[in-house]
Every structure is written in C-alpha cells, then in structure tokens.
Protein backbone atom coordinates (compact mmCIF):
# COMPACT_ATOMS: atom_id res chain seq x y z
CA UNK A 1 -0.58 -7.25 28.47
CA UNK A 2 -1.50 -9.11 25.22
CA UNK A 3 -0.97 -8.83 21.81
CA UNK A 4 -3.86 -7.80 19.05
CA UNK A 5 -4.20 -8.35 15.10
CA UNK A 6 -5.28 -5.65 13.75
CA UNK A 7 -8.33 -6.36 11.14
CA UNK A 8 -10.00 -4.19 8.75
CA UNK A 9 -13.52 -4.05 6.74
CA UNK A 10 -12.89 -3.64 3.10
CA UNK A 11 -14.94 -1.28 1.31
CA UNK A 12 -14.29 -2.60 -1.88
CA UNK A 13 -14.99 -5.94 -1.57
CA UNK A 14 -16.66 -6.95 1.61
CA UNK A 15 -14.77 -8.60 3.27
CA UNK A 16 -12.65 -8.16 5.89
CA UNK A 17 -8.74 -8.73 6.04
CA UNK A 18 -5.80 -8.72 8.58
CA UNK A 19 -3.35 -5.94 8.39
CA UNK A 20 -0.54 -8.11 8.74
CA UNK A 21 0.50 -6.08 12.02
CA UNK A 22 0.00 -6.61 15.70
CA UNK A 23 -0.60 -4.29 19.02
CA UNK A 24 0.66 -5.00 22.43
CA UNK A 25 -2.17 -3.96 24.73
CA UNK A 26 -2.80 -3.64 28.78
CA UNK A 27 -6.66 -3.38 28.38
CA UNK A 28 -7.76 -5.49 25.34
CA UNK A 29 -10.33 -7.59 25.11
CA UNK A 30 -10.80 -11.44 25.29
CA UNK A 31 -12.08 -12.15 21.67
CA UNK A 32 -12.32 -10.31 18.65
CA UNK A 33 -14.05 -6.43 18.64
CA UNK A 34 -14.69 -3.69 17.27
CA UNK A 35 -12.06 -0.36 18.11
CA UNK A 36 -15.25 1.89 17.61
CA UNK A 37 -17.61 -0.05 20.42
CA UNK A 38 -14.22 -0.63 22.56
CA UNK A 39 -12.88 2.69 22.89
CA UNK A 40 -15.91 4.46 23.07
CA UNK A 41 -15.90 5.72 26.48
CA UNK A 42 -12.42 5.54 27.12
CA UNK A 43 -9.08 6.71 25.36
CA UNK A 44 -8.14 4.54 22.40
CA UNK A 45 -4.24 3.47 23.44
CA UNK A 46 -1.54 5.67 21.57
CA UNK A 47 0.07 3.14 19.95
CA UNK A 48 -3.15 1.55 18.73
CA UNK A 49 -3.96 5.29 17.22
CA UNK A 50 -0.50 5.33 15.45
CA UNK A 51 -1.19 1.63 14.07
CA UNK A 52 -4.58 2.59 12.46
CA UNK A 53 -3.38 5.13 9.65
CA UNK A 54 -1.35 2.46 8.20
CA UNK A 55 -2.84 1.01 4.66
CA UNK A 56 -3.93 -2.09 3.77
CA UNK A 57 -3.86 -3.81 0.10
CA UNK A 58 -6.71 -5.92 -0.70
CA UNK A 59 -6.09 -9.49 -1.89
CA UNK A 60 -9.32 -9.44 -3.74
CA UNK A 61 -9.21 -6.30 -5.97
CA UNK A 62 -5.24 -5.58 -5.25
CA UNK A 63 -6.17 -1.67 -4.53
CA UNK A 64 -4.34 0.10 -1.79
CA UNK A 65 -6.95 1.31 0.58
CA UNK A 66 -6.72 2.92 4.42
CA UNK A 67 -10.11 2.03 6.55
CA UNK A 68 -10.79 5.62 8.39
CA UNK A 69 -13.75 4.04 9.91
CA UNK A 70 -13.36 2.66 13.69
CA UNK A 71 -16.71 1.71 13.50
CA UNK A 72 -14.92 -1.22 10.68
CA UNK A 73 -11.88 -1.78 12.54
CA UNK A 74 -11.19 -4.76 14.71
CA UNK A 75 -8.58 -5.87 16.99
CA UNK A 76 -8.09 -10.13 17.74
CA UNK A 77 -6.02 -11.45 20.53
CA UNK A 78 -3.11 -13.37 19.06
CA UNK A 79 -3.42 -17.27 19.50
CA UNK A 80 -0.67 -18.66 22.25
C-alpha cells in the first residue's frame, strides 16, 4: 500500500493544482496518472471515489470549483 496526492485540472485557469488531500492505495501506480486511463478497466477504489467529489479552490482565480472529469484527475505517489 502507498499513499496518493490527489491533483486536479483547472478549468478556469489551466493549470493544474493539488487538492491538499491524500489516498492510501493497494494498486496505485509508480508515478503520476491519470484516474480516467488507470481505472479504466478495473474498479476505481471506494475510497478514491469518495475523495473525488470533494472541491477544490483555485489559487489563481480564488473560485470554488469540483473537477467531475476523471479524464483531468490525477493521483501522485507521496515522496518518502
């Protein structure tokens, strides 16, 4: 098991920010990818799912957004 960050594409300004929140995960990858392309054939994790409809504010723009789209959501193994 290893922990992810959990990274999201931001619509508003292009860029693409931590959600401040990890994942502990049996079956996660070795470097940074995308949840769409990862979980495509398989079952995304349950506690991934539940992690995903939480909202992220932008530091850009300062709006309050929540990234629907797997296919611009990312999880990164936690240095150490």
């Amino acid at each position: 098991m290893a922990r992810y960050m959990i990274h999201v594409f931001c619509d508003e300004c292009a860029v693409t920010h931590s959600m401040g929140i990890s994942v502990v995960l049996i079956d996660g990858p070795p470097e940074k990818a995308c949840v769409a392309t990862l979980y495509a054939e398989k079952g995304m994790p349950p506690n991934l799912g539940i992690m995903l409809r939480n909202v992220v504010k932008c530091p850009k723009t300062g709006k309050i957004f929540q990234q629907t789209d797997n296919n611009k959501i990312y999880i990164a193994p936690t240095p150490g």
